[in-house]
N, C-alpha and C. Protein backbone atom coordinates (compact mmCIF):
# COMPACT_ATOMS: atom_id res chain seq x y z
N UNK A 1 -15.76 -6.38 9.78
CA UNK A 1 -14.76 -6.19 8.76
C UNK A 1 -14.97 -7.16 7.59
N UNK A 2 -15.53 -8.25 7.58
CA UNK A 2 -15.90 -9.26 6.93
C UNK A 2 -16.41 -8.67 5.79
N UNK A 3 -17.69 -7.75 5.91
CA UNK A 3 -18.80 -6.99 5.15
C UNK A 3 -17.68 -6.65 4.21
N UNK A 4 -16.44 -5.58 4.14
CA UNK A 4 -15.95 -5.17 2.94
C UNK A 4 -14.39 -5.88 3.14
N UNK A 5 -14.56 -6.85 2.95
CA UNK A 5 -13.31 -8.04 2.62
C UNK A 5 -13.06 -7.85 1.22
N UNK A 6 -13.75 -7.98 0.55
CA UNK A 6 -13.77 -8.01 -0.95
C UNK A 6 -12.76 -6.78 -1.17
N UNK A 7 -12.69 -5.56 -0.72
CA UNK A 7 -11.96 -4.43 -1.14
C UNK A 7 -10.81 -4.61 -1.41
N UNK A 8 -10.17 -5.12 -0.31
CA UNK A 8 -8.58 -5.71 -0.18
C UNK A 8 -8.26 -6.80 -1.95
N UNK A 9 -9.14 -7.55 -2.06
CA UNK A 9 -8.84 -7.94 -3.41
C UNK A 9 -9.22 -7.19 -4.39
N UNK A 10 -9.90 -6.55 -4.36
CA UNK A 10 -10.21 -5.42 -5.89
C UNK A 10 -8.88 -4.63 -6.01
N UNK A 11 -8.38 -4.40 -4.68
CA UNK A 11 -7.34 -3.19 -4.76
C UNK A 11 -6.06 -3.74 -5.40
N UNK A 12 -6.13 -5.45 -4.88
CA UNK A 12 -4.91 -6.43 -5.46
C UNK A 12 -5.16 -6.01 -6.55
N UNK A 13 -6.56 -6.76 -7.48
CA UNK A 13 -6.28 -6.77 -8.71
C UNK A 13 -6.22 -5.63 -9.49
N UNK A 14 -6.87 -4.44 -8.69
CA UNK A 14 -6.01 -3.16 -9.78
C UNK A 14 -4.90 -2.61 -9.69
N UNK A 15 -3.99 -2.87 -8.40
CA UNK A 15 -2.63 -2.79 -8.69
C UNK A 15 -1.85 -3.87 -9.49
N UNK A 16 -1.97 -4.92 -9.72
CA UNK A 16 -1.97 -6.12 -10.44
C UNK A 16 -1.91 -5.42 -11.93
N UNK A 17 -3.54 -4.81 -12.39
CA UNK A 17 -3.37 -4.35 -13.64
C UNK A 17 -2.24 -3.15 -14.08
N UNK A 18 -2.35 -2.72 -12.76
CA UNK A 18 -1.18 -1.56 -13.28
C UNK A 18 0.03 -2.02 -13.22
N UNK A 19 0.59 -2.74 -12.39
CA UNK A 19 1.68 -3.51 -12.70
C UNK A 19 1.78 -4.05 -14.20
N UNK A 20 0.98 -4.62 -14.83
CA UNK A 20 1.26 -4.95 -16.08
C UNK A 20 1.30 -3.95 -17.02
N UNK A 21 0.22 -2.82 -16.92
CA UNK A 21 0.17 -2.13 -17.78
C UNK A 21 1.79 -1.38 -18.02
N UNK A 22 2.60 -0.67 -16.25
CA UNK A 22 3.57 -0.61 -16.56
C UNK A 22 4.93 -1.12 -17.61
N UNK A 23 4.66 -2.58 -17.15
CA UNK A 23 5.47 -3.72 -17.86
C UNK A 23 5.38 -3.45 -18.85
N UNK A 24 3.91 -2.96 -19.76
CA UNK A 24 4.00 -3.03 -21.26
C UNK A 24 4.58 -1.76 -21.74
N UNK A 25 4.58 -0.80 -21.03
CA UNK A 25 5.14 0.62 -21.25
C UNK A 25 7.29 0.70 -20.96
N UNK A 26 7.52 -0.18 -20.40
CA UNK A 26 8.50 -0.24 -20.24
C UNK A 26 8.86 0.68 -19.02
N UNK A 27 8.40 0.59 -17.75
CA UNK A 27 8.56 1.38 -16.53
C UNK A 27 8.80 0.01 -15.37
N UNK A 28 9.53 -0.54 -15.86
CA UNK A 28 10.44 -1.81 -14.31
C UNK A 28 9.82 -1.06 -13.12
N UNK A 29 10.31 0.66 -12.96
CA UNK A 29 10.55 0.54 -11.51
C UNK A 29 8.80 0.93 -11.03
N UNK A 30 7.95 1.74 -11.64
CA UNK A 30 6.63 1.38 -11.13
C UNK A 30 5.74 0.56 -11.09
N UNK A 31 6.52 -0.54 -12.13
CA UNK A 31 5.59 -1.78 -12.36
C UNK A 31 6.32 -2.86 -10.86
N UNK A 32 7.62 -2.80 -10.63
CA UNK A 32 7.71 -3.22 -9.37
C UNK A 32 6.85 -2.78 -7.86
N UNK A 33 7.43 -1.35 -8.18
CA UNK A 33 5.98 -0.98 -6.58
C UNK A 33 4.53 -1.60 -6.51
N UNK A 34 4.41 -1.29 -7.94
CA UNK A 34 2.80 -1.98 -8.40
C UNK A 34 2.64 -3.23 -7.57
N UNK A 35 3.60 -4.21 -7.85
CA UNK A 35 3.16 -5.51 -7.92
C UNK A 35 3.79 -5.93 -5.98
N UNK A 36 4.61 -5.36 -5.15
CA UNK A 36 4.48 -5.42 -4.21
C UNK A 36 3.38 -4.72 -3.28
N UNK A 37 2.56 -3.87 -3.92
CA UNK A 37 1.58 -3.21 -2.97
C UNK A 37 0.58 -3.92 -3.50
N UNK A 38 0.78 -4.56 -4.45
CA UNK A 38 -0.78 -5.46 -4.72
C UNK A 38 -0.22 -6.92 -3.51
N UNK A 39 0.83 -7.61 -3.38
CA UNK A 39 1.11 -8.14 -2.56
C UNK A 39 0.84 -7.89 -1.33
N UNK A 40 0.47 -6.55 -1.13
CA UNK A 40 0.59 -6.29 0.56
C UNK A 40 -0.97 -5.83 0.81
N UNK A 41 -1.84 -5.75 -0.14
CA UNK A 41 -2.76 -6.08 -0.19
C UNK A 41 -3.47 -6.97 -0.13
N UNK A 42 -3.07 -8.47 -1.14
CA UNK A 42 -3.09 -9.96 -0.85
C UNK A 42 -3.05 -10.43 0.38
N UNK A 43 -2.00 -9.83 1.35
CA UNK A 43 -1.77 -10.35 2.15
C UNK A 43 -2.91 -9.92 3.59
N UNK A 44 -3.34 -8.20 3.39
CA UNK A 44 -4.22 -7.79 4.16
C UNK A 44 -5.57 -8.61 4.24
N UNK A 45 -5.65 -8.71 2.29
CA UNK A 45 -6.89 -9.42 2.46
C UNK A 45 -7.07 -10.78 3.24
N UNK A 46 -5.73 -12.00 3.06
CA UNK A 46 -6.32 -13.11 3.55
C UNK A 46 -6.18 -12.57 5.67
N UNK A 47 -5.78 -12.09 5.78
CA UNK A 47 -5.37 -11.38 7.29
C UNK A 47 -6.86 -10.99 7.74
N UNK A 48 -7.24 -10.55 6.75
CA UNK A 48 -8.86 -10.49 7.35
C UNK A 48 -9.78 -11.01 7.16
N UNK A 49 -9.05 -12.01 6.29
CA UNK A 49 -10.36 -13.18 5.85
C UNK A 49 -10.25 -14.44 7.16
N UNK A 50 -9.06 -14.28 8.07
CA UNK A 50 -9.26 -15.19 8.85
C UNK A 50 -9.76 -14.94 10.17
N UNK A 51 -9.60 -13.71 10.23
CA UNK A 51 -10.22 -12.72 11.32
C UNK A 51 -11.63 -13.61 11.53
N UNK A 52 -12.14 -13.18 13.36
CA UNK A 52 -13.51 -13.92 13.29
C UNK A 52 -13.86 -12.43 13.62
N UNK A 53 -15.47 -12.59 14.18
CA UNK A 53 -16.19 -11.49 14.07
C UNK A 53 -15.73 -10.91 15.74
């Protein structure tokens, strides 16, 4: 699982971008989902970054 660790943060940071992009459009409530599923992503990622093999 190690091999595609990296995914879990790409996925942060493009829900991340869409979270903002929302923000600039004036959409609160999808820029909120945005930014908790990039959270729950964050969180997958370090979850498997501590994982051993």
């Amino acid at each position: 699982m190690r091999k595609t660790l990296w995914i879990w943060f790409v996925g942060c940071a493009a829900w991340l971008v869409d979270g903002f992009i929302s923000l600039r459009y004036h959409d609160q409530l999808h820029a909120r989902l945005a930014f908790c599923v990039a959270m729950v992503f964050l969180a997958a990622g370090f979850f498997y970054r501590t994982q051993r093999r």
